[in-house]
PDB file of N, CA and C in Angstrom:
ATOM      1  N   UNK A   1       6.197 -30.276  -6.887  1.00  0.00           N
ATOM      2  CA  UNK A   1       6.922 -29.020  -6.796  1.00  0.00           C
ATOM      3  C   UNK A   1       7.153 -28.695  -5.323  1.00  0.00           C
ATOM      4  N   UNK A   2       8.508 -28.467  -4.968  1.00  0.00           N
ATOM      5  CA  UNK A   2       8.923 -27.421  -3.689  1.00  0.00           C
ATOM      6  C   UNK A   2       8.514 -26.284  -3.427  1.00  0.00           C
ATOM      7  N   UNK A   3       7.596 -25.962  -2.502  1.00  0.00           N
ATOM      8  CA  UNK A   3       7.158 -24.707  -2.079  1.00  0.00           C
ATOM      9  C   UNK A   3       8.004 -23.995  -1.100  1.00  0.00           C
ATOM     10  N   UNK A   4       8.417 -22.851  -1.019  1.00  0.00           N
ATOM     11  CA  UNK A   4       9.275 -22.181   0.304  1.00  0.00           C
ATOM     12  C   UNK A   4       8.521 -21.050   0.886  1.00  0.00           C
ATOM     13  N   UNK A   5       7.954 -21.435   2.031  1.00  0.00           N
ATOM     14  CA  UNK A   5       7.019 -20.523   2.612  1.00  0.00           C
ATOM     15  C   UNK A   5       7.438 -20.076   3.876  1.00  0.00           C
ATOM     16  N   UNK A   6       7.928 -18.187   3.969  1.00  0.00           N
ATOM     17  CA  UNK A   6       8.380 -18.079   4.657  1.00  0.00           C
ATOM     18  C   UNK A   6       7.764 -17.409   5.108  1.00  0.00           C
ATOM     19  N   UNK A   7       8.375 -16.532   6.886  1.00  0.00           N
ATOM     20  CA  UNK A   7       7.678 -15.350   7.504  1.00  0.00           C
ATOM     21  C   UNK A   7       6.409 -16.203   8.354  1.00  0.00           C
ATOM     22  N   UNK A   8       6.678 -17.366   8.672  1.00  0.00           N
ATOM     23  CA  UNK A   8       5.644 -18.517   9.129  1.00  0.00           C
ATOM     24  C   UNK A   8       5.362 -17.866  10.912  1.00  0.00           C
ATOM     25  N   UNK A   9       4.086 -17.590  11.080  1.00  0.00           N
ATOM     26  CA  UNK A   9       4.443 -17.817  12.934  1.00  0.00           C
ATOM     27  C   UNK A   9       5.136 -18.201  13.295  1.00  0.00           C
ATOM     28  N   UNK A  10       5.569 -18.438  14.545  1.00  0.00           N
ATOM     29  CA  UNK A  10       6.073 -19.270  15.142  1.00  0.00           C
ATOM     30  C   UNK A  10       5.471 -20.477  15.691  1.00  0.00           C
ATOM     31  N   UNK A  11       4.289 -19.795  16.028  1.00  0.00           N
ATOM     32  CA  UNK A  11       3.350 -21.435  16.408  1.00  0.00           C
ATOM     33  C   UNK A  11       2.705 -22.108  15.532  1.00  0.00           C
ATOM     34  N   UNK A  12       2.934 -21.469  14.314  1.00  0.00           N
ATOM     35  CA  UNK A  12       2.441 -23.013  13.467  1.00  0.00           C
ATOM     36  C   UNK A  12       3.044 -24.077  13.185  1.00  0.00           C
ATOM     37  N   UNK A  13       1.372 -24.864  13.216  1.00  0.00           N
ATOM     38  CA  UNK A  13       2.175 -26.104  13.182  1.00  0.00           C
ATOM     39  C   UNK A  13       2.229 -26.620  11.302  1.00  0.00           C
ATOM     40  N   UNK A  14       3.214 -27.951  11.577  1.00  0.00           N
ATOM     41  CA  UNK A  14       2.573 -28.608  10.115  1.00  0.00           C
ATOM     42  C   UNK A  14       1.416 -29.072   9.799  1.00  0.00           C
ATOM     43  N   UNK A  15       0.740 -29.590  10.582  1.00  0.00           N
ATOM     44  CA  UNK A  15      -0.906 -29.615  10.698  1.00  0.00           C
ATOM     45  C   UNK A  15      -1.894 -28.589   9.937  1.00  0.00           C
ATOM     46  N   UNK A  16      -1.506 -27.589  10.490  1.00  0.00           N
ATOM     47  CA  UNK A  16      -2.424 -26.324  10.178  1.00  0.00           C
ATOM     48  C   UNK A  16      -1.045 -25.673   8.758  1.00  0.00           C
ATOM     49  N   UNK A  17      -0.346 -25.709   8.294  1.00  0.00           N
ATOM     50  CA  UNK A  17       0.409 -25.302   6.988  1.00  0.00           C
ATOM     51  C   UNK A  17      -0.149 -26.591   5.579  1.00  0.00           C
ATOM     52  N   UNK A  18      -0.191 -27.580   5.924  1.00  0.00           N
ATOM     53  CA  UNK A  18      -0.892 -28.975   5.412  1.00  0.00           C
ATOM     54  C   UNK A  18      -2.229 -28.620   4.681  1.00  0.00           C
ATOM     55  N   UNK A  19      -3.036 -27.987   5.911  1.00  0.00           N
ATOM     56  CA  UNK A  19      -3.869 -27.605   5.921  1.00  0.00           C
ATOM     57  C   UNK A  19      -4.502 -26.614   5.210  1.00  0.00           C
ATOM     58  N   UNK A  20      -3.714 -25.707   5.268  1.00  0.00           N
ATOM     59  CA  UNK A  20      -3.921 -24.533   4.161  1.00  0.00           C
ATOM     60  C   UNK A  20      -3.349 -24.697   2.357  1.00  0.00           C
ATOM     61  N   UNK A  21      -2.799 -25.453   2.754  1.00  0.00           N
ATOM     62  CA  UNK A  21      -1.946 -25.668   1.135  1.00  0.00           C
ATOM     63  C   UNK A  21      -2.559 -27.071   0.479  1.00  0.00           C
ATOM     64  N   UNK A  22      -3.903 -27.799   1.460  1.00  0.00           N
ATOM     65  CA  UNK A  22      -4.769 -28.590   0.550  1.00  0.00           C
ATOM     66  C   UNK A  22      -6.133 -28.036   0.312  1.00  0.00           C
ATOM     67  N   UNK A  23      -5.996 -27.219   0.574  1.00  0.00           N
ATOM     68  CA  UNK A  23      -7.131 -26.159  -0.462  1.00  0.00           C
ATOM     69  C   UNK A  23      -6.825 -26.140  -1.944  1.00  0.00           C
ATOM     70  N   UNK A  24      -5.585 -26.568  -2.578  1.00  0.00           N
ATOM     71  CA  UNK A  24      -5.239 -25.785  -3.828  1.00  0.00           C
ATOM     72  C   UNK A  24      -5.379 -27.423  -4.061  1.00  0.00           C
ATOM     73  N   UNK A  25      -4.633 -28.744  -3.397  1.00  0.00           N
ATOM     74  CA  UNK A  25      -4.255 -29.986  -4.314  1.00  0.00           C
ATOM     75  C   UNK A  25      -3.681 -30.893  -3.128  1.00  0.00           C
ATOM     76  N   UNK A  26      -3.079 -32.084  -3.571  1.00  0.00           N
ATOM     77  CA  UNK A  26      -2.959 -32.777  -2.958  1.00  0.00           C
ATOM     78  C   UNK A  26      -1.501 -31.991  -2.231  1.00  0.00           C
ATOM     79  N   UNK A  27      -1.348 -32.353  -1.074  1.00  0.00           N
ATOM     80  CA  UNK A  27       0.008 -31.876  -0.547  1.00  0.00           C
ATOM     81  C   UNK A  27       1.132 -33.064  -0.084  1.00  0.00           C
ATOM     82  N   UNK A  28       1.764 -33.717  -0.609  1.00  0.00           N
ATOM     83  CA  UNK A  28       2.880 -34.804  -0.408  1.00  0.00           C
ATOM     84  C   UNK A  28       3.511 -34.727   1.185  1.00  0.00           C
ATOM     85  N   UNK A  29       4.137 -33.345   1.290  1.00  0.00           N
ATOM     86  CA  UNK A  29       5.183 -33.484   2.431  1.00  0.00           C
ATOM     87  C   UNK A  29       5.474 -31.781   2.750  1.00  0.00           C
ATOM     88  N   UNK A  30       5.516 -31.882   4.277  1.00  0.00           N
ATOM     89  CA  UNK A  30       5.164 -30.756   4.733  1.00  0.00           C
ATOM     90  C   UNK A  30       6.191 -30.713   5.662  1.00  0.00           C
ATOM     91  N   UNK A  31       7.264 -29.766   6.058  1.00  0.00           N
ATOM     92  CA  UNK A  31       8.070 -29.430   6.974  1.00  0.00           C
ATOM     93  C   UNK A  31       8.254 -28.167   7.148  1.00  0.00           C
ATOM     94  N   UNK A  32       8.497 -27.577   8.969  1.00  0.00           N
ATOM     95  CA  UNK A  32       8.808 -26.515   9.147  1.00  0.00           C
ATOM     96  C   UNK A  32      10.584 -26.882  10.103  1.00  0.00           C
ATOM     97  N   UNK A  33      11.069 -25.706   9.358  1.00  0.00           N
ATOM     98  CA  UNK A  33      12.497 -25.907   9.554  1.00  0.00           C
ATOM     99  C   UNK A  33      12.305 -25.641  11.337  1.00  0.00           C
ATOM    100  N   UNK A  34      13.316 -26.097  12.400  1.00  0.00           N
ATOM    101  CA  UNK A  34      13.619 -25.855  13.489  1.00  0.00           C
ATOM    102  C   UNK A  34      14.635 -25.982  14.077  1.00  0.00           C
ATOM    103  N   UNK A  35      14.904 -24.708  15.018  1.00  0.00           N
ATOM    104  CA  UNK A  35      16.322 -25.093  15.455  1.00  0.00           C
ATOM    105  C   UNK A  35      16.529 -26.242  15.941  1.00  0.00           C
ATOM    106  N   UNK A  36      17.685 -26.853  15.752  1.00  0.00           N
ATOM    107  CA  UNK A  36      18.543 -28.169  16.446  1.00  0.00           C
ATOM    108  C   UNK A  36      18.232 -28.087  17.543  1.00  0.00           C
ATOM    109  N   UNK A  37      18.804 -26.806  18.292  1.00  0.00           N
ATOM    110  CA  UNK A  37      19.176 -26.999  20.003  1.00  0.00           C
ATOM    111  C   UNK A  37      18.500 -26.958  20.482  1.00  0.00           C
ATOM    112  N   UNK A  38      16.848 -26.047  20.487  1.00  0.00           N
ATOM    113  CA  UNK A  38      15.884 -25.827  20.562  1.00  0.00           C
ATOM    114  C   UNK A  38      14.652 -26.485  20.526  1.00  0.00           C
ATOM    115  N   UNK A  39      14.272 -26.506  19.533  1.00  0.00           N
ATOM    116  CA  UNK A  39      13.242 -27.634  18.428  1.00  0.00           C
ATOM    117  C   UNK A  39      11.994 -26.509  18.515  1.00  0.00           C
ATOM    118  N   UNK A  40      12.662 -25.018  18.658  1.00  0.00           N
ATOM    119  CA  UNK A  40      11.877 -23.737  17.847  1.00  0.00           C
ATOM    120  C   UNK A  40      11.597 -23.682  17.009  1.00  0.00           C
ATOM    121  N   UNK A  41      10.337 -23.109  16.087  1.00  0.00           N
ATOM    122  CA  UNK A  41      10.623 -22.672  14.499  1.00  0.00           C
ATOM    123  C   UNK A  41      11.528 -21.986  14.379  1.00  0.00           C
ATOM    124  N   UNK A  42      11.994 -21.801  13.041  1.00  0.00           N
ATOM    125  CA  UNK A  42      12.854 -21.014  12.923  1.00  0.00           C
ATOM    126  C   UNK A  42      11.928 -19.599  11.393  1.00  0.00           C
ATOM    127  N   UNK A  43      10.925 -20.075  11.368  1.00  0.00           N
ATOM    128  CA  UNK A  43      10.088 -19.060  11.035  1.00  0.00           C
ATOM    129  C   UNK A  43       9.705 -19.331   9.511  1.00  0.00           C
ATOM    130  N   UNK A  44      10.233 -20.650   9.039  1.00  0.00           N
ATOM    131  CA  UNK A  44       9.976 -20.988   7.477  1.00  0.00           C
ATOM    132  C   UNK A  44       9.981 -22.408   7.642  1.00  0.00           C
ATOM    133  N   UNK A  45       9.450 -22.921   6.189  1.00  0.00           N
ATOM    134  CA  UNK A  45       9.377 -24.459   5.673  1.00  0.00           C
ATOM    135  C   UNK A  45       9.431 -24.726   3.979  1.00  0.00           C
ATOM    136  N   UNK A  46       8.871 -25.316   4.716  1.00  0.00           N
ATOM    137  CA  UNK A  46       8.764 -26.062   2.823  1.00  0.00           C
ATOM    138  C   UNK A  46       7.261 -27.209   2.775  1.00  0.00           C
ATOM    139  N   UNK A  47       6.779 -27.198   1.378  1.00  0.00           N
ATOM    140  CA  UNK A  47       5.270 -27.998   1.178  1.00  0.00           C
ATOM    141  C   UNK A  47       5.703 -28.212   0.369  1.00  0.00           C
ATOM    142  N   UNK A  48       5.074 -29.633  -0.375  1.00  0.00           N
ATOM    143  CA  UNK A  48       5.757 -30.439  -1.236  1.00  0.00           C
ATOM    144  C   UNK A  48       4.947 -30.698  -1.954  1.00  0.00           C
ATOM    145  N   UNK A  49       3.940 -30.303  -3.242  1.00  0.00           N
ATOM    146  CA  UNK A  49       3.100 -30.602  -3.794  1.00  0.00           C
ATOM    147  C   UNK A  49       2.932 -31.287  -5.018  1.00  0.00           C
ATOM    148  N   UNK A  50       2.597 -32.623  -5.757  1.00  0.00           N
ATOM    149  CA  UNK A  50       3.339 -33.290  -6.643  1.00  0.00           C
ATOM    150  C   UNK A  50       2.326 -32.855  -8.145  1.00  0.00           C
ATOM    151  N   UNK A  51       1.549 -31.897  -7.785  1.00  0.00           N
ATOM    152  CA  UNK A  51       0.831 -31.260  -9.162  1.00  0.00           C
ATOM    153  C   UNK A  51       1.609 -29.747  -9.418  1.00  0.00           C
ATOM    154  N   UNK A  52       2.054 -29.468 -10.149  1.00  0.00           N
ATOM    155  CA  UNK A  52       2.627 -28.391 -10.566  1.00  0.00           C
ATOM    156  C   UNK A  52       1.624 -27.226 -10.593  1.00  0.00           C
ATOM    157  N   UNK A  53       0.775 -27.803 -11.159  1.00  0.00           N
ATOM    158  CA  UNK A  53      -0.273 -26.602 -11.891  1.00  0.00           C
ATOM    159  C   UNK A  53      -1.342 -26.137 -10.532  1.00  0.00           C
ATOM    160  N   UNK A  54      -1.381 -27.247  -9.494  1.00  0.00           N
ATOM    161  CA  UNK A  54      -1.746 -26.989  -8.179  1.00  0.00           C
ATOM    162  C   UNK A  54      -0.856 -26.285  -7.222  1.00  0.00           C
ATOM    163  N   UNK A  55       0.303 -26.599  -7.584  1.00  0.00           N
ATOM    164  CA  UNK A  55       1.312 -26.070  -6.625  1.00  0.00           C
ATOM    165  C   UNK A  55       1.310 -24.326  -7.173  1.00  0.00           C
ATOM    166  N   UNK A  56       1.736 -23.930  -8.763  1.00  0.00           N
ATOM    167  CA  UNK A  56       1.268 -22.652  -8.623  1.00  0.00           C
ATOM    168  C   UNK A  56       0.653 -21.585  -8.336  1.00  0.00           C
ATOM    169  N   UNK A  57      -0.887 -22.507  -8.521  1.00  0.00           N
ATOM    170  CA  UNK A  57      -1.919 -21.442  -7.909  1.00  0.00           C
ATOM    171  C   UNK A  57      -1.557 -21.742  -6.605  1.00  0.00           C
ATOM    172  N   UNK A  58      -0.976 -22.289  -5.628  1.00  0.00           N
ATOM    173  CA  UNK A  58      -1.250 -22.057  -4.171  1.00  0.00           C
ATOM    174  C   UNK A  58       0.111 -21.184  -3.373  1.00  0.00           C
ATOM    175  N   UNK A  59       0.802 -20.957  -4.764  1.00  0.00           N
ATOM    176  CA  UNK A  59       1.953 -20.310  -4.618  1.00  0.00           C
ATOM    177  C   UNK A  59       1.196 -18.798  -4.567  1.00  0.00           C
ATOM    178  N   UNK A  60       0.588 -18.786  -5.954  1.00  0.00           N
ATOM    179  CA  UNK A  60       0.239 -17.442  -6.181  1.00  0.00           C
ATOM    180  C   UNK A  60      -1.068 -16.683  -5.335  1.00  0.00           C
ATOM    181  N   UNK A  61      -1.667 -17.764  -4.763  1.00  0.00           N
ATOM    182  CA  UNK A  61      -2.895 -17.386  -3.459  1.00  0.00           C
ATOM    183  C   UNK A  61      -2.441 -16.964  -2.078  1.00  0.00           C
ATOM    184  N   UNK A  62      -1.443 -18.089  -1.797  1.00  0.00           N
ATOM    185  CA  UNK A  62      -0.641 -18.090  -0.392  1.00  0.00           C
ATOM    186  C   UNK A  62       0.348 -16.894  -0.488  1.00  0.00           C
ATOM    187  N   UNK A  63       0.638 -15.904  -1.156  1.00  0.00           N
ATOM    188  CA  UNK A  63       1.837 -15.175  -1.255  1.00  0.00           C
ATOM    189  C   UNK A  63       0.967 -13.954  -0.530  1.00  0.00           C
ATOM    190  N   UNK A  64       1.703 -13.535   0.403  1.00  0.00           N
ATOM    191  CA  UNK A  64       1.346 -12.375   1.040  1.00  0.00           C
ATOM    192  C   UNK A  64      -0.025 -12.733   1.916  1.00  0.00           C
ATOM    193  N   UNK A  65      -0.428 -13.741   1.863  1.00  0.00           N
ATOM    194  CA  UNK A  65      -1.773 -14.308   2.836  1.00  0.00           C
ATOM    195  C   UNK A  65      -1.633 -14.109   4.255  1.00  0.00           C
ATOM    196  N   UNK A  66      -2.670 -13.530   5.163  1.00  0.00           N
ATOM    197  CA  UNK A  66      -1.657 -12.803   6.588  1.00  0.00           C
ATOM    198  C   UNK A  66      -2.469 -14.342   7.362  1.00  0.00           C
ATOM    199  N   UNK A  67      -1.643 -14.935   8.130  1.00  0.00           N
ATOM    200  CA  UNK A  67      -2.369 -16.016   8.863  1.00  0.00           C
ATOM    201  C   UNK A  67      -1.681 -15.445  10.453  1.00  0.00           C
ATOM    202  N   UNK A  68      -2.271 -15.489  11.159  1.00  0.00           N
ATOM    203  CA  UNK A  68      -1.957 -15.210  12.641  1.00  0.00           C
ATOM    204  C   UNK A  68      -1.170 -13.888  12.996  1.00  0.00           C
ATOM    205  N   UNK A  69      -1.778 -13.023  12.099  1.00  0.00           N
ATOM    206  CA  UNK A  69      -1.041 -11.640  12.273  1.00  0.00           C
ATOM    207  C   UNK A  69      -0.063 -11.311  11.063  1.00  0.00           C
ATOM    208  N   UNK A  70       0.774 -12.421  10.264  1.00  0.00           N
ATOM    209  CA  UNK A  70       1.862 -12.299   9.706  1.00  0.00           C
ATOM    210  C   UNK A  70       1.334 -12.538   8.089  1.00  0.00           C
ATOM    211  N   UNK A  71       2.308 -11.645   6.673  1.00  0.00           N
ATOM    212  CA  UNK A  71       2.021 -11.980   6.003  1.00  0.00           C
ATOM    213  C   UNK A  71       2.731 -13.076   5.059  1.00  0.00           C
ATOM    214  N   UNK A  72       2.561 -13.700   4.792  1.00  0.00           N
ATOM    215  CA  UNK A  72       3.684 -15.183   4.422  1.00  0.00           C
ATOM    216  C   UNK A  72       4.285 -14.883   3.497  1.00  0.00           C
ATOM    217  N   UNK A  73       5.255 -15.277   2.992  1.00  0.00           N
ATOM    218  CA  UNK A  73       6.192 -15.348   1.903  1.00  0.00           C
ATOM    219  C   UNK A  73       6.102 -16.200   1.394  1.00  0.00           C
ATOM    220  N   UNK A  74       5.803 -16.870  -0.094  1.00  0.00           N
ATOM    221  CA  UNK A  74       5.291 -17.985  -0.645  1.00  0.00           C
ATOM    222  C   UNK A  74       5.541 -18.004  -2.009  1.00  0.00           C
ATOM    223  N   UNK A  75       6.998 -19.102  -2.090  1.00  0.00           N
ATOM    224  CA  UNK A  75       7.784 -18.908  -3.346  1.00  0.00           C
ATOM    225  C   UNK A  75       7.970 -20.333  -4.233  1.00  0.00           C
ATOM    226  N   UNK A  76       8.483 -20.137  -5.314  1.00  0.00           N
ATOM    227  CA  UNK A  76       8.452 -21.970  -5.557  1.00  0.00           C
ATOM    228  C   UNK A  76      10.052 -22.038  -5.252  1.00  0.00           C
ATOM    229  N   UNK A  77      10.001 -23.319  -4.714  1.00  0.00           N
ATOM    230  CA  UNK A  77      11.120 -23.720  -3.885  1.00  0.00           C
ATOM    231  C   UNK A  77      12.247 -23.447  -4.780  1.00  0.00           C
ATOM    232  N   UNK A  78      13.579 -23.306  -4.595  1.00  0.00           N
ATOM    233  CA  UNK A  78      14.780 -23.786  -5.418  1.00  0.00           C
ATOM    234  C   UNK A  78      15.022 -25.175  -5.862  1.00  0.00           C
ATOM    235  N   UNK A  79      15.418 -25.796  -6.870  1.00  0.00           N
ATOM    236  CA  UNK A  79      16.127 -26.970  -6.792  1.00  0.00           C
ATOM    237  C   UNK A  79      16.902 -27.857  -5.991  1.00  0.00           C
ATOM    238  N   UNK A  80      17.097 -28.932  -5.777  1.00  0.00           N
ATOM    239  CA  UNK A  80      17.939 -29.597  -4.764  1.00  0.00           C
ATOM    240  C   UNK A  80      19.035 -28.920  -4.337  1.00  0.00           C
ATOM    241  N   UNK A  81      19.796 -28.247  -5.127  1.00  0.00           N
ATOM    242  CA  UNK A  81      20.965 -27.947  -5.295  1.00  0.00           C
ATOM    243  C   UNK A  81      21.284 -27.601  -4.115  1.00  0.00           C
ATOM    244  N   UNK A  82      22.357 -27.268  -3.660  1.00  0.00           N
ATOM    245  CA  UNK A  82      23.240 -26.083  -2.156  1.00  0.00           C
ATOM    246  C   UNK A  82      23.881 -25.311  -2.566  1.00  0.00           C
ATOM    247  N   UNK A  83      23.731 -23.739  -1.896  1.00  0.00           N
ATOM    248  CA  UNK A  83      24.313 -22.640  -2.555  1.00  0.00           C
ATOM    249  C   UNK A  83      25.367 -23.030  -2.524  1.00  0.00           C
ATOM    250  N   UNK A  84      26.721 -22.660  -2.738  1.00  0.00           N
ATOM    251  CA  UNK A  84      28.338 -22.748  -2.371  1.00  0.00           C
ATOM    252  C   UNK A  84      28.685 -22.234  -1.334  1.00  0.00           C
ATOM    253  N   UNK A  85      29.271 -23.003  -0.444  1.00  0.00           N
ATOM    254  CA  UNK A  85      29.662 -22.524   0.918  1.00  0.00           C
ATOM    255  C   UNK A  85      28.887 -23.079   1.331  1.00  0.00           C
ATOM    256  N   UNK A  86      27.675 -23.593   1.392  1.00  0.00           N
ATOM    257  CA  UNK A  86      26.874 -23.813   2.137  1.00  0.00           C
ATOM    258  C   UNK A  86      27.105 -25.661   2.494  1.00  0.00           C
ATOM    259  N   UNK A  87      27.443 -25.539   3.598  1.00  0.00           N
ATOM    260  CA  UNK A  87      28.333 -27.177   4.103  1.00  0.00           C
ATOM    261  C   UNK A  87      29.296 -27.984   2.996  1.00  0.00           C
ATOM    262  N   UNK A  88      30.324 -26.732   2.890  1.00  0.00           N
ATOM    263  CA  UNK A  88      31.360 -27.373   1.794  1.00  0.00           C
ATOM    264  C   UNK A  88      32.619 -27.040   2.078  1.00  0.00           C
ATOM    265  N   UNK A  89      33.650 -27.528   2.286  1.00  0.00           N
ATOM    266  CA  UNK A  89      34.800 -26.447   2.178  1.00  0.00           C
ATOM    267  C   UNK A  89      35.115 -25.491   1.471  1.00  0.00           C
ATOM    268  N   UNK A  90      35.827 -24.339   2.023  1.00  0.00           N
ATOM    269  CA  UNK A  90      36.234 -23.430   0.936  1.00  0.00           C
ATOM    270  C   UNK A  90      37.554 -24.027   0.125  1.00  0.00           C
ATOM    271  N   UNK A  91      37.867 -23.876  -0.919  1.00  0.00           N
ATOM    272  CA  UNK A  91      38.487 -23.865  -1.693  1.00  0.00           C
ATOM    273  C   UNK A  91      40.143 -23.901  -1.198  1.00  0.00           C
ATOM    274  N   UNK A  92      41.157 -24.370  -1.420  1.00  0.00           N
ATOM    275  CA  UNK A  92      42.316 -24.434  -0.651  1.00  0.00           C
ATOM    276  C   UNK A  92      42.644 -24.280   0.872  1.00  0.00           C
ATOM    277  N   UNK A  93      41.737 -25.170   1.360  1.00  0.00           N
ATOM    278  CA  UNK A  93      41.368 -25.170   3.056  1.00  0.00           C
ATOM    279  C   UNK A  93      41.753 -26.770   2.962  1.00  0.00           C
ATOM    280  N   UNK A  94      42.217 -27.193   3.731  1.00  0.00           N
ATOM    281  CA  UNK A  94      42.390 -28.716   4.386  1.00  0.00           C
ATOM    282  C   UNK A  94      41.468 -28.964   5.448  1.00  0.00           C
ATOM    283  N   UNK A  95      41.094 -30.004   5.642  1.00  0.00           N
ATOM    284  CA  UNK A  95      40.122 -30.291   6.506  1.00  0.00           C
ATOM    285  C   UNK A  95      40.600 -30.486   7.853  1.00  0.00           C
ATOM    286  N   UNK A  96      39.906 -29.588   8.823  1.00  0.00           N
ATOM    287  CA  UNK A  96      40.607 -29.582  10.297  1.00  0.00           C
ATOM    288  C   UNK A  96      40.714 -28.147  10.537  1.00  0.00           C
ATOM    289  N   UNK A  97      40.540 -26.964   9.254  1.00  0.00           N
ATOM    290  CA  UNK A  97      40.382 -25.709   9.692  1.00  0.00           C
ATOM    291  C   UNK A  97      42.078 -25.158   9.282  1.00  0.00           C
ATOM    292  N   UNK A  98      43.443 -26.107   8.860  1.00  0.00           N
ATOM    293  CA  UNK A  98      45.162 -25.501   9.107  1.00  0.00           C
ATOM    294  C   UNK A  98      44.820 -24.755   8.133  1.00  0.00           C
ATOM    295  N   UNK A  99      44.168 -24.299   7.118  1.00  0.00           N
ATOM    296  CA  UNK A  99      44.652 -23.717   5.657  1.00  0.00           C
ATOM    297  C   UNK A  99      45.628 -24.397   5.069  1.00  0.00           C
ATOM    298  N   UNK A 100      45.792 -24.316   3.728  1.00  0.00           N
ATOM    299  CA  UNK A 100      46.194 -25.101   3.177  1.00  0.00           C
ATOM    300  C   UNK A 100      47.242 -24.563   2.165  1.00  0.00           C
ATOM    301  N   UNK A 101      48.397 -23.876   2.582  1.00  0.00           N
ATOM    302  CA  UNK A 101      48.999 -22.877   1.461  1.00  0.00           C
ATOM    303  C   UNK A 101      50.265 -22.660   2.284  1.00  0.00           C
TER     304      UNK A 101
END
């Protein structure tokens, strides 16, 4: 299961997020999103836990858990999917930005 854990410090690392989310089970794969230009957090991630029934309870422990001042946000991930719009064209647009009409 995809975990989405947000409201993260900024200085945490994946080390120490790993860390907290193998208290509940095994943890697969651990990323905190960061800017490109930067290589800042950008204040969220994702934990990747391949027991479901582990991944819930650490959903439902970790939610609102204050680690370094902050209280986390700790959701089960969305599906693969991409919202719409989200790195797609819009709809009667040609590629290159002319519009298409």
């Amino acid at each position: 299961m995809n975990i989405y854990v947000g409201n993260l410090p900024l200085e945490t690392t994946e080390d120490e997020l790993r860390e907290a989310f193998a208290a509940f089970g095994d943890v697969a794969t651990v990323k905190i999103v960061r800017d490109g230009s930067t290589g800042e957090s950008r204040g969220f991630g994702f934990v990747g836990m391949p027991s479901e029934s582990a991944a819930r309870t650490a959903v439902k422990e970790m939610n609102g858990r204050e680690v370094k001042g902050q209280a986390l946000k700790v959701e089960p991930g969305r599906s693969g999917t991409v919202s719409p719009g989200f790195g797609s064209r819009r709809p009667g647009r040609r590629p290159g930005g002319r519009g298409g009409r």
